[in-house]
Protein backbone atom coordinates (compact mmCIF):
# COMPACT_ATOMS: atom_id res chain seq x y z
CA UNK A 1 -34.67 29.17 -18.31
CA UNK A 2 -33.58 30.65 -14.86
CA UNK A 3 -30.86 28.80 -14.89
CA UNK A 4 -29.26 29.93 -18.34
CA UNK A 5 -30.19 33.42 -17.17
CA UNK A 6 -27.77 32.33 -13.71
CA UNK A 7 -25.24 31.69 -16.41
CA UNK A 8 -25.60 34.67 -18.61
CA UNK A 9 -24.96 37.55 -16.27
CA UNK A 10 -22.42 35.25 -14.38
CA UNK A 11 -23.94 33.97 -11.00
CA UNK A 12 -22.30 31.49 -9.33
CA UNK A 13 -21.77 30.22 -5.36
CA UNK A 14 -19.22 33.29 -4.26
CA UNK A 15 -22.04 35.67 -6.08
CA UNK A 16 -24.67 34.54 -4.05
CA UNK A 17 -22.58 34.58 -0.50
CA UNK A 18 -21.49 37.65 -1.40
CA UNK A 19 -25.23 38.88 -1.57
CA UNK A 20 -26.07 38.55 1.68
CA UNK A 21 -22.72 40.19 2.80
CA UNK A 22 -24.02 42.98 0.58
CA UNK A 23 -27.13 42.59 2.15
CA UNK A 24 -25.82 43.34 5.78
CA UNK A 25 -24.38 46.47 4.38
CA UNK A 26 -27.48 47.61 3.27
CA UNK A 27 -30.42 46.13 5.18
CA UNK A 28 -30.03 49.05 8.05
CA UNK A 29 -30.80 51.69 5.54
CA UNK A 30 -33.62 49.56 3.59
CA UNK A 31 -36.26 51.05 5.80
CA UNK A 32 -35.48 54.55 4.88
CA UNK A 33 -34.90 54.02 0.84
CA UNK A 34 -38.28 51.99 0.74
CA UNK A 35 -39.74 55.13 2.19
CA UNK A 36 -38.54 57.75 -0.22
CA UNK A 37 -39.61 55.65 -2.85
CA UNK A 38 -43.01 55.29 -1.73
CA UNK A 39 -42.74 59.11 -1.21
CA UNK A 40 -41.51 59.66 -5.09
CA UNK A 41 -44.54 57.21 -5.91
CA UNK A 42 -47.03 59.08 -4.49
CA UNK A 43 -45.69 62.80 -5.34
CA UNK A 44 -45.45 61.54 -9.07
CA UNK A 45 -49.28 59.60 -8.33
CA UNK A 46 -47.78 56.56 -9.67
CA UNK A 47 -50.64 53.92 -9.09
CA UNK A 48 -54.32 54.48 -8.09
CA UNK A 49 -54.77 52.65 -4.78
CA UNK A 50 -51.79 53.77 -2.98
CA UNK A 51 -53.64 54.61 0.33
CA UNK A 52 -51.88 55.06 3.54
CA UNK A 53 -52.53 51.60 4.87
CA UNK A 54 -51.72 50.13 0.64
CA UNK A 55 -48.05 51.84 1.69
CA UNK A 56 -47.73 50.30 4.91
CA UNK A 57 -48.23 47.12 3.52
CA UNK A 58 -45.95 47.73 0.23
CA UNK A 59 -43.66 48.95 2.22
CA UNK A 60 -42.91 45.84 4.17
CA UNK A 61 -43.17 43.99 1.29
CA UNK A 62 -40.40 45.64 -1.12
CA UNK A 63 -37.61 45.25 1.91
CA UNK A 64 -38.52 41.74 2.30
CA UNK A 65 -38.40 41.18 -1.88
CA UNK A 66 -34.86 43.08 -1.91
CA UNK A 67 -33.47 41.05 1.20
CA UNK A 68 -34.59 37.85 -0.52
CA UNK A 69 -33.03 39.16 -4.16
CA UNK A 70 -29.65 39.38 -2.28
CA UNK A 71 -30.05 36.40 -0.33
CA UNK A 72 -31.39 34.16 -3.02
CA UNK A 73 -30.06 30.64 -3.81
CA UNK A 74 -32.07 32.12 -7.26
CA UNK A 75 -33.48 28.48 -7.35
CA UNK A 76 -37.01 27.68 -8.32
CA UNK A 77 -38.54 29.14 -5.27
CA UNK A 78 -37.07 32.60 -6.32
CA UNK A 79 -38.37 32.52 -9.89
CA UNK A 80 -41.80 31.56 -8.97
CA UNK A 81 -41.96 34.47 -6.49
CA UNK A 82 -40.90 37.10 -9.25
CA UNK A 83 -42.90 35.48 -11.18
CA UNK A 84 -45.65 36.45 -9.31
CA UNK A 85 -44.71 40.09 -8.09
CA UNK A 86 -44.67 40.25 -11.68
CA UNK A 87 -48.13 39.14 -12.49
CA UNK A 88 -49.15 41.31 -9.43
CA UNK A 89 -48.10 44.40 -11.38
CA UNK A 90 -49.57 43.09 -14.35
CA UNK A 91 -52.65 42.40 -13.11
CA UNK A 92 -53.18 46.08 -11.28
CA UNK A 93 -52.03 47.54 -14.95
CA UNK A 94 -49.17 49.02 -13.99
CA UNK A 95 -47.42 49.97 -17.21
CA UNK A 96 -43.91 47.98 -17.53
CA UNK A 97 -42.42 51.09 -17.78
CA UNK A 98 -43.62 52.70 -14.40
CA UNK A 99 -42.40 49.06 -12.74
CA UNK A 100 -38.88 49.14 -14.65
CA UNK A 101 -38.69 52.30 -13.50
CA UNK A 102 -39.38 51.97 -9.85
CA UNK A 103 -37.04 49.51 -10.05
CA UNK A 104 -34.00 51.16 -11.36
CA UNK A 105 -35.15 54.02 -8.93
CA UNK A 106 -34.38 51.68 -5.94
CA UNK A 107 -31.34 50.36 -7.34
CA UNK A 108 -29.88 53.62 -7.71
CA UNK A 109 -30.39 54.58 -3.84
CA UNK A 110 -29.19 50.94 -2.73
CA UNK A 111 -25.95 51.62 -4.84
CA UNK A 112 -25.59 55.21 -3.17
CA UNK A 113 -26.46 53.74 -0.32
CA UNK A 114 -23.57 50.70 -0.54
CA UNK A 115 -21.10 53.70 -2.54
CA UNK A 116 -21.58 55.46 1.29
CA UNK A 117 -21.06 52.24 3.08
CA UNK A 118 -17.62 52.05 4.96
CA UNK A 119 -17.04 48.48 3.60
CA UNK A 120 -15.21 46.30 5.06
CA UNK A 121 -11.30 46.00 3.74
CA UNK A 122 -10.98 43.96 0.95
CA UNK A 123 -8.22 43.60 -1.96
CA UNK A 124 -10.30 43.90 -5.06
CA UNK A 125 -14.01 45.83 -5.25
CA UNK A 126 -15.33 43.96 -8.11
CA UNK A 127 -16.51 41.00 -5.50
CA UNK A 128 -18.36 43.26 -3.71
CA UNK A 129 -19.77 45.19 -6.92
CA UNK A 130 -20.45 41.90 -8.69
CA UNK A 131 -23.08 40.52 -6.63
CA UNK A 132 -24.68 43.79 -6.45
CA UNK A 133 -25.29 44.62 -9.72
CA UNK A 134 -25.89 40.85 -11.04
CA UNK A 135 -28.79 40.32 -8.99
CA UNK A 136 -30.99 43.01 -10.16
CA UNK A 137 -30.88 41.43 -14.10
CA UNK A 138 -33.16 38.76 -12.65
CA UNK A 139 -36.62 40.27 -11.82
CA UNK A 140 -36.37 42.33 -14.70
CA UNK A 141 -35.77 39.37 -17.11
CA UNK A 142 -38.61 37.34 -15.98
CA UNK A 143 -41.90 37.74 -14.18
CA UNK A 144 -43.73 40.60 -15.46
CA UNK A 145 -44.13 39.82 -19.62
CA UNK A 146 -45.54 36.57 -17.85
């Protein structure tokens, strides 16, 4: 099914390499959008057992999920592991809606984030904006309703 999904929204070779060029634009202000958003989760007290050291550990987890989303070969290895963030959130009852979301919420600040980015020259945006915005179809398409 993954791979149909690949060929729905359009990934292909120069969308993956051009993921983890995205990536490198981005990766140096991970740290500080993964904050905020643990910030917004807790001010909105989104999720009961999101103690200090529950952060911490969330924390380093959700930069190393979005460096892997970018630099994904999106091969079996990748669905199994949203997959199972998925069935993670299921199985602490987060409502789909709270993880959509969260999602969407980080997606924004990566694309402000990119949008304040002095990229690097290139003739034509859309292989820049391609990869990013392709990518983030996949966790939401499989994994949680698991």
């Amino acid at each position: 099914m993954i791979k149909d999904l690949l060929r729905f929204i359009e990934i292909d070779n120069d969308t993956v390499q051009r993921g983890g060029e995205i990536w490198q634009l981005l990766e140096p202000r991970a740290d500080t959008i993964v904050h905020a958003f643990y910030v917004r989760m807790r001010n909105f007290k989104i999720g009961s057992e999101m103690t200090d050291p529950v952060i911490g550990r969330l924390k380093i987890k959700q930069k190393q999920h979005w460096a892997s989303l970018f630099g994904s070969k999106f091969d079996d290895e990748y669905a199994n592991s949203v997959r199972r963030v998925g069935i993670q959130h299921r199985d602490i009852n987060l409502d789909p809606m709270w993880y959509v979301a969260g999602y969407m919420t980080l997606k924004i600040a990566f694309a402000e984030a990119l949008a304040n980015t002095a990229l690097p020259p290139i003739v034509n945006r859309r292989p820049i904006l391609t990869p990013y915005r392709r990518p983030m179809l996949t966790p939401l398409s499989d994994g949680f309703w698991r």
